[in-house]
PDB file of N, CA and C in Angstrom:
ATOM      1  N   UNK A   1      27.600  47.493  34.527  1.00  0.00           N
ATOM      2  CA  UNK A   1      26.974  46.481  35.360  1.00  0.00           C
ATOM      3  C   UNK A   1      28.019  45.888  36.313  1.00  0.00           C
ATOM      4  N   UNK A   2      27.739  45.590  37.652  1.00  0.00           N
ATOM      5  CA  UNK A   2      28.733  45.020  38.285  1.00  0.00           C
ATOM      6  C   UNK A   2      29.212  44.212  38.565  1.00  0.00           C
ATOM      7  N   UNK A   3      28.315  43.120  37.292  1.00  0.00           N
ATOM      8  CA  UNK A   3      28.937  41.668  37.299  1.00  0.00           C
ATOM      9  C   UNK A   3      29.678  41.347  35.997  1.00  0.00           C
ATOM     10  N   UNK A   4      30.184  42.823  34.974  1.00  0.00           N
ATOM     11  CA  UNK A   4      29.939  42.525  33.759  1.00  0.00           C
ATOM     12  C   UNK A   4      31.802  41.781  33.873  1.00  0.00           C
ATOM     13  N   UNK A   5      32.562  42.367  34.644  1.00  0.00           N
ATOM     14  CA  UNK A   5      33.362  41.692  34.735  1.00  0.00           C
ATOM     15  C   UNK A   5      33.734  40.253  34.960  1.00  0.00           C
ATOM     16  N   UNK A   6      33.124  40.137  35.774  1.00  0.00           N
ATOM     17  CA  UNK A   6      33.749  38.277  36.516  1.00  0.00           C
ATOM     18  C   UNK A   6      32.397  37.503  35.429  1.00  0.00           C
ATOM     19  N   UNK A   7      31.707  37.988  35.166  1.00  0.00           N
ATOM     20  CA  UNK A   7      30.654  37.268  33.723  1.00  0.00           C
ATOM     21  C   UNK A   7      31.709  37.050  32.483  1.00  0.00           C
ATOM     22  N   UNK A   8      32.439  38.388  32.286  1.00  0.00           N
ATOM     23  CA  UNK A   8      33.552  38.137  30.793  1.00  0.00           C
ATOM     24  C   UNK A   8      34.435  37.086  31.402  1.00  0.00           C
ATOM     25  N   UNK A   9      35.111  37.055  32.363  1.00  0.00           N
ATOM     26  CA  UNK A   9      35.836  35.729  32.501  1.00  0.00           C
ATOM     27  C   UNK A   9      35.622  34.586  32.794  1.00  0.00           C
ATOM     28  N   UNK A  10      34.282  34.575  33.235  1.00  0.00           N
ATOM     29  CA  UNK A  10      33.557  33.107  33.381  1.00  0.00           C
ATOM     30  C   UNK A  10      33.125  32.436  32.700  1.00  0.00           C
ATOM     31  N   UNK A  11      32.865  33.766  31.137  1.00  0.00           N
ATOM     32  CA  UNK A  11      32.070  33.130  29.731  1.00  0.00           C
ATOM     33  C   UNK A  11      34.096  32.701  29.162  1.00  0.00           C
ATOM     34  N   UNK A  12      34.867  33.477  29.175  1.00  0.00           N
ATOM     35  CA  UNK A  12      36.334  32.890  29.010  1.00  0.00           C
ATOM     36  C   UNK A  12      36.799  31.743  29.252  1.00  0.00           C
ATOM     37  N   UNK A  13      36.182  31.553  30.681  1.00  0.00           N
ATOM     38  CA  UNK A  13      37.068  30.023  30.922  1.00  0.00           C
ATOM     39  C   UNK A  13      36.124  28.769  30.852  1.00  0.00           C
ATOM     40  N   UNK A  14      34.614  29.309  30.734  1.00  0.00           N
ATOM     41  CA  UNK A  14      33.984  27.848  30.373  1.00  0.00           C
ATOM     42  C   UNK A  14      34.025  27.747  28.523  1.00  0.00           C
ATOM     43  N   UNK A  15      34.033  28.655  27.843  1.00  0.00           N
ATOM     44  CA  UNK A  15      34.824  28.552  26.538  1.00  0.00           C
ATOM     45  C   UNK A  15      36.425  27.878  26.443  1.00  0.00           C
ATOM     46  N   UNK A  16      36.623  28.541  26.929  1.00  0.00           N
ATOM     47  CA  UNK A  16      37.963  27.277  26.701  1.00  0.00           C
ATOM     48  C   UNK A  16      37.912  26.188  27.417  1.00  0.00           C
ATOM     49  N   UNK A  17      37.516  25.634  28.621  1.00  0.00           N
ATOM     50  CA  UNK A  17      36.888  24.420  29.085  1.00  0.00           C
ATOM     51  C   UNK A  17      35.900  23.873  28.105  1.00  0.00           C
ATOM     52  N   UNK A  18      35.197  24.315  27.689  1.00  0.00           N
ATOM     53  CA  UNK A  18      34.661  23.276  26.550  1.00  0.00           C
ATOM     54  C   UNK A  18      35.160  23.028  25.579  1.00  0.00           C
ATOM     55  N   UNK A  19      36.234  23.078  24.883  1.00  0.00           N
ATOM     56  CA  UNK A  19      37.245  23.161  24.127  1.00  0.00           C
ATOM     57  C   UNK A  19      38.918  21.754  24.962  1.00  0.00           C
ATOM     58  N   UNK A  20      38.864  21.977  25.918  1.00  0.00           N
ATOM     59  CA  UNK A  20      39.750  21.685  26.932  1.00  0.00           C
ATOM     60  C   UNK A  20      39.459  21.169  28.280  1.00  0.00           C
ATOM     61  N   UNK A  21      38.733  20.708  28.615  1.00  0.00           N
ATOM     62  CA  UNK A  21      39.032  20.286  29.771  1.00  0.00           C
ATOM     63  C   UNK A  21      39.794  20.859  31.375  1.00  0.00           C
ATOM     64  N   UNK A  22      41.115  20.621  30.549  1.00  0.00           N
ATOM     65  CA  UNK A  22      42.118  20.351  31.507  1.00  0.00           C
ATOM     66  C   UNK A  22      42.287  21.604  32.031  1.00  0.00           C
ATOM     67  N   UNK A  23      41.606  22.819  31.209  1.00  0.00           N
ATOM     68  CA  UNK A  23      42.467  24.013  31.721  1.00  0.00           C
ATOM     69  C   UNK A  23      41.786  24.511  32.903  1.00  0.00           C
ATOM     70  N   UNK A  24      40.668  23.775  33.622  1.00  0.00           N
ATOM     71  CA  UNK A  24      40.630  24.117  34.621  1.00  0.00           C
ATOM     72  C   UNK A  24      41.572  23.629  36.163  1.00  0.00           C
ATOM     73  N   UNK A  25      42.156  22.966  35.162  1.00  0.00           N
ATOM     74  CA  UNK A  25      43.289  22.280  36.526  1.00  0.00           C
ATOM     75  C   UNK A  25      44.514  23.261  36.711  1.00  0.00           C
ATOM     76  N   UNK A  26      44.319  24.584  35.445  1.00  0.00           N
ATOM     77  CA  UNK A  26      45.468  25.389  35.857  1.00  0.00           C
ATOM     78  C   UNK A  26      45.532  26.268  37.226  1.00  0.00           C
ATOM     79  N   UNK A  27      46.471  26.702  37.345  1.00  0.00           N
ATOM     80  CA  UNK A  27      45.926  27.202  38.822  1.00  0.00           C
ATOM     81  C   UNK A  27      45.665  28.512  38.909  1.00  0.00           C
ATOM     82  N   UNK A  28      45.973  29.489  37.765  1.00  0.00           N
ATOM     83  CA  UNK A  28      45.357  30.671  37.548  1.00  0.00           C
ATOM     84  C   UNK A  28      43.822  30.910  37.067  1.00  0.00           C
ATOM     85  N   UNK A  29      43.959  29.796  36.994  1.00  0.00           N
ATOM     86  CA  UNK A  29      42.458  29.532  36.227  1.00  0.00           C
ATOM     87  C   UNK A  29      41.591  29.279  37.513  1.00  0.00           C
ATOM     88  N   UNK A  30      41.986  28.253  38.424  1.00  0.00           N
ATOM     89  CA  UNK A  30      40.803  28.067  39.440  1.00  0.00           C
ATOM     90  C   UNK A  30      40.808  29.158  40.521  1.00  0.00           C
ATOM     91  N   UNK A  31      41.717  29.695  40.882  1.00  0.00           N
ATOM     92  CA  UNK A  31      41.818  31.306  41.160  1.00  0.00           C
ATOM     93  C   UNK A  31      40.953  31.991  40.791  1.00  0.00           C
ATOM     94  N   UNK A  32      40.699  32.568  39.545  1.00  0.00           N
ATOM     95  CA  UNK A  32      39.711  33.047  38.748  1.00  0.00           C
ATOM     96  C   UNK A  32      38.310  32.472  39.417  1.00  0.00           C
ATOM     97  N   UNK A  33      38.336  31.204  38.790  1.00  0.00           N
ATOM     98  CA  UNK A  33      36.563  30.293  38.921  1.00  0.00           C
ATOM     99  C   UNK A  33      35.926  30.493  40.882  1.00  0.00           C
ATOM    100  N   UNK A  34      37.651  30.789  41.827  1.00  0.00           N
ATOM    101  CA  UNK A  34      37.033  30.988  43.146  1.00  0.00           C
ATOM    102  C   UNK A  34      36.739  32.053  43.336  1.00  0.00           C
ATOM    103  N   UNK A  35      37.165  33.160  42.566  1.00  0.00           N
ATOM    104  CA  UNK A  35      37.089  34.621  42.908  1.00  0.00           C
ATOM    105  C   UNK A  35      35.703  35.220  42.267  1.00  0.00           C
ATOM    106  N   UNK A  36      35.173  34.239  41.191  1.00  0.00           N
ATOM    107  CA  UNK A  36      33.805  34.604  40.420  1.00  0.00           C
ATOM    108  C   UNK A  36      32.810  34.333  41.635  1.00  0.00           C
ATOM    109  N   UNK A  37      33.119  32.749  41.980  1.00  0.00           N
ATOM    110  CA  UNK A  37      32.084  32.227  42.829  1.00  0.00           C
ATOM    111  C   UNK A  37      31.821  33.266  43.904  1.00  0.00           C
ATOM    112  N   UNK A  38      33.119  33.419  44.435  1.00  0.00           N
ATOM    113  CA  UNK A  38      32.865  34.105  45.931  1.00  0.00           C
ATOM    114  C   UNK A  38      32.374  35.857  45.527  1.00  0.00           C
ATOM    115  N   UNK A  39      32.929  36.348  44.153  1.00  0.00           N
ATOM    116  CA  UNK A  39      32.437  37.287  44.421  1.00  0.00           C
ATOM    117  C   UNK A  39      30.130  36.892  43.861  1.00  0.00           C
ATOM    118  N   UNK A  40      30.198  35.913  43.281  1.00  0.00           N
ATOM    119  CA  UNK A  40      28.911  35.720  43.110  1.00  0.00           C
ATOM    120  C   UNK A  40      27.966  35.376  44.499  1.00  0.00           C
ATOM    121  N   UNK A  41      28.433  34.934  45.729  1.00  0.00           N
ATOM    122  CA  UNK A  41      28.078  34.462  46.627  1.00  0.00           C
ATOM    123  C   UNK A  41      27.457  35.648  47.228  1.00  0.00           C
ATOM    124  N   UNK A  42      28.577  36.561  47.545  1.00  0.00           N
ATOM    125  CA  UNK A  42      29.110  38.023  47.700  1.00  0.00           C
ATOM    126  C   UNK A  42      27.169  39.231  47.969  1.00  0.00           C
ATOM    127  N   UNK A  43      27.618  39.144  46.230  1.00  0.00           N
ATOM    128  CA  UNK A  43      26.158  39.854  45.424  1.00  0.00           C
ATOM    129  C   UNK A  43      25.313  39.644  45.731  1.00  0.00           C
ATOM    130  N   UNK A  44      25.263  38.040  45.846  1.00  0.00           N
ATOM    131  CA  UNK A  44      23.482  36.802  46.527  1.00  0.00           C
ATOM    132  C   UNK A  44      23.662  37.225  47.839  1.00  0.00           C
ATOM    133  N   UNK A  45      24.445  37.628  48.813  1.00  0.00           N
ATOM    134  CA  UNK A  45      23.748  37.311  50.037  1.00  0.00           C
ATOM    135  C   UNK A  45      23.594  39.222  49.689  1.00  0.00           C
ATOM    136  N   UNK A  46      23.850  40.258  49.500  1.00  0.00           N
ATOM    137  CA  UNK A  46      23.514  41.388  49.792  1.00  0.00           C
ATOM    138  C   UNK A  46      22.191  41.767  48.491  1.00  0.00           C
ATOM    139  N   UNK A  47      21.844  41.119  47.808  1.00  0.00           N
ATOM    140  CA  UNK A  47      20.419  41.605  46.804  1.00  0.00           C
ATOM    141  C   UNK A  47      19.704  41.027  46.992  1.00  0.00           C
ATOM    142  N   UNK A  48      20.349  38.941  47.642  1.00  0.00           N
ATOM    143  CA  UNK A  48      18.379  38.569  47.675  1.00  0.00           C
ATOM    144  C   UNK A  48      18.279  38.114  45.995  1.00  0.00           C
ATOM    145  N   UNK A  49      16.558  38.197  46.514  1.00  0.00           N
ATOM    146  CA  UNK A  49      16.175  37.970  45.072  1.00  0.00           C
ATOM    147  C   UNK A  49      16.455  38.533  43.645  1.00  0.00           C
ATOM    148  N   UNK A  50      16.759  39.612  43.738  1.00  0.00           N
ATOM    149  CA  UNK A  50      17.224  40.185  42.198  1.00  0.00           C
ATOM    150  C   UNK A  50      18.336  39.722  41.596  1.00  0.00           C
ATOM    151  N   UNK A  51      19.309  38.584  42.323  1.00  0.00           N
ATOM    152  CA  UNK A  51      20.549  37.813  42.244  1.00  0.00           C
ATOM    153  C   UNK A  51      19.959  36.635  41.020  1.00  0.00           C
ATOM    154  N   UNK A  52      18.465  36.593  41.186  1.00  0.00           N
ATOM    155  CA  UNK A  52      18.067  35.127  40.062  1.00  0.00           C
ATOM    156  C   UNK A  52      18.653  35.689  38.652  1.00  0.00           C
ATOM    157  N   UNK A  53      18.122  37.348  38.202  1.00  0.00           N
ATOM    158  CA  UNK A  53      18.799  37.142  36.654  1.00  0.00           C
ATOM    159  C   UNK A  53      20.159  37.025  36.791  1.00  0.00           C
ATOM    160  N   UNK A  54      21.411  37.204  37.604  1.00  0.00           N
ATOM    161  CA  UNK A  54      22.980  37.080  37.403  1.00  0.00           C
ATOM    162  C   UNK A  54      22.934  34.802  37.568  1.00  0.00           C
ATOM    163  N   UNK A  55      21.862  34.318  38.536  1.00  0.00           N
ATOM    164  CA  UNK A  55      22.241  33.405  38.267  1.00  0.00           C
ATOM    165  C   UNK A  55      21.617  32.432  37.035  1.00  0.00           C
ATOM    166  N   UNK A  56      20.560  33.120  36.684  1.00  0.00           N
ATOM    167  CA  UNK A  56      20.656  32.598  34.998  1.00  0.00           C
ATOM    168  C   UNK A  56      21.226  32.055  34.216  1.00  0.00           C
ATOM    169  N   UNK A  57      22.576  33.354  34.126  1.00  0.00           N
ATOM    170  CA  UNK A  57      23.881  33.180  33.381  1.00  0.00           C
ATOM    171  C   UNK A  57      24.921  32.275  33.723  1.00  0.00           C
ATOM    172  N   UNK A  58      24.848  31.884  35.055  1.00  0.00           N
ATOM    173  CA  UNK A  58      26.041  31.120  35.048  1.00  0.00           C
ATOM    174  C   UNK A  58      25.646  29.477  35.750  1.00  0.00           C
ATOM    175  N   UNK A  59      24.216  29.387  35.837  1.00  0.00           N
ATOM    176  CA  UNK A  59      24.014  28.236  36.748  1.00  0.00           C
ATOM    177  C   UNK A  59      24.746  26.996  36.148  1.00  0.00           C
ATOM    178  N   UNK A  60      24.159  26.881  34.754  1.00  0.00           N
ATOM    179  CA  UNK A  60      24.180  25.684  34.209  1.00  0.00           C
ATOM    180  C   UNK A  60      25.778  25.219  34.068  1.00  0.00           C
ATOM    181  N   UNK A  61      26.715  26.042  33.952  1.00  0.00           N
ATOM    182  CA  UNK A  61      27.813  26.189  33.532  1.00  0.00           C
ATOM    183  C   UNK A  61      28.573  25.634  35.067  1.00  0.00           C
ATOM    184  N   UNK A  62      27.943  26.247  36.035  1.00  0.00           N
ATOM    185  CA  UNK A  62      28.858  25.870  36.829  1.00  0.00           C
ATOM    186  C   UNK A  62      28.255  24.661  37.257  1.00  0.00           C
ATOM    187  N   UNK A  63      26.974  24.257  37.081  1.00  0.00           N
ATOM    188  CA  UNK A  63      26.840  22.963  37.585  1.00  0.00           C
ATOM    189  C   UNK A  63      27.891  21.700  36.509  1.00  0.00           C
ATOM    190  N   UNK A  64      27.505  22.227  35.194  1.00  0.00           N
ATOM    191  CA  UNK A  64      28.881  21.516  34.769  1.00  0.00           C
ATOM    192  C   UNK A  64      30.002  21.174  35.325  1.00  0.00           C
ATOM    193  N   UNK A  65      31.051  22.351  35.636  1.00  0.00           N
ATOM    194  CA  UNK A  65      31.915  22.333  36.239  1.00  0.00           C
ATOM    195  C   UNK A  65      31.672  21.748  37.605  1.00  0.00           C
ATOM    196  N   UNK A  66      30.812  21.552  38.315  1.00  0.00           N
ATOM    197  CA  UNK A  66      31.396  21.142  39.710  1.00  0.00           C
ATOM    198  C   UNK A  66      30.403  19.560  39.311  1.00  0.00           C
ATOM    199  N   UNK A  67      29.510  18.775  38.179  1.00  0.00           N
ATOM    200  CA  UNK A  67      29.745  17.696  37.876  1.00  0.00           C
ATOM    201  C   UNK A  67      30.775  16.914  37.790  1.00  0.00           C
ATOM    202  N   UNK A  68      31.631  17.402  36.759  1.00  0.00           N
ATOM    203  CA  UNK A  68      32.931  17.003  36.431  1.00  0.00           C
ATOM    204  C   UNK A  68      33.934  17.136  37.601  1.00  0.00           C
ATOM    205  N   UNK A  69      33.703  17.943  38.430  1.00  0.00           N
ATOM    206  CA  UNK A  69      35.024  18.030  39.353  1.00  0.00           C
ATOM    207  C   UNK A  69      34.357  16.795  40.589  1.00  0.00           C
ATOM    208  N   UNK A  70      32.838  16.475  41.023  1.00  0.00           N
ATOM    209  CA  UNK A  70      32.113  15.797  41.378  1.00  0.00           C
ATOM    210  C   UNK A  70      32.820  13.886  41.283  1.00  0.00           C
ATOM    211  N   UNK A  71      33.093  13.867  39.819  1.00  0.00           N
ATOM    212  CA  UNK A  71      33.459  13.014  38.975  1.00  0.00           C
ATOM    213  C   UNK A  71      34.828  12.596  38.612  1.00  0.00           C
ATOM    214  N   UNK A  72      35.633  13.494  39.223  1.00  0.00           N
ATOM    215  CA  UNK A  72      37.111  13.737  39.373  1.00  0.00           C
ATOM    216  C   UNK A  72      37.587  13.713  38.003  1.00  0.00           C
ATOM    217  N   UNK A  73      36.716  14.528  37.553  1.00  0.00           N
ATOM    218  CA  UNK A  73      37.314  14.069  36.179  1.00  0.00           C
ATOM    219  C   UNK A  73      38.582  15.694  35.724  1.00  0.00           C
ATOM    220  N   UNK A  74      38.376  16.391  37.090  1.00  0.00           N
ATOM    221  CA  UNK A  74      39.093  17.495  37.147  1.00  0.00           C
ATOM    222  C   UNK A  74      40.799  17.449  37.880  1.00  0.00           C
ATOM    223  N   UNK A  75      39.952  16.382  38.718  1.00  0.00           N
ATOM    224  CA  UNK A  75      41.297  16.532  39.380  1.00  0.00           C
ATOM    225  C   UNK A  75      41.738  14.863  39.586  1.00  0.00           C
ATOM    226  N   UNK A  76      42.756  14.580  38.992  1.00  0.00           N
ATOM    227  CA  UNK A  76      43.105  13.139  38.229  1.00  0.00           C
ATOM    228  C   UNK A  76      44.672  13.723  38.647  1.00  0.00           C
TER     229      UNK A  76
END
């Protein structure tokens, strides 16, 4: 699958973000979280609608994450 990648590291770093917090303030880490997004952006603008089941998986998670960063509770 061709999201099965940037899905294993996105389920990686919101696992250890829920655990931690902070580790999204690392900077290899938000590297990662920009390179998921953009390659998720990527996928959505060339499939359209068949993009709803990939965003299933990660909506809620990232609305988390950009709550908290919303909230500065990321970047302090």
């Amino acid at each position: 699958m061709l999201m099965a990648p940037p899905n294993a590291t996105w389920r990686d770093i919101i696992a250890q973000a829920s655990q931690v917090v902070d580790i999204l303030k690392q900077n290899e880490v938000m590297k990662n979280v920009q390179n998921i997004l953009a390659t998720n952006v990527a996928v959505c603008s060339s499939l359209g609608p068949p993009f709803a089941s990939q965003m299933h998986i990660i909506y809620i998670d990232m609305l988390q994450v950009y709550r908290r960063a919303a909230r500065g509770q990321l970047f302090r």
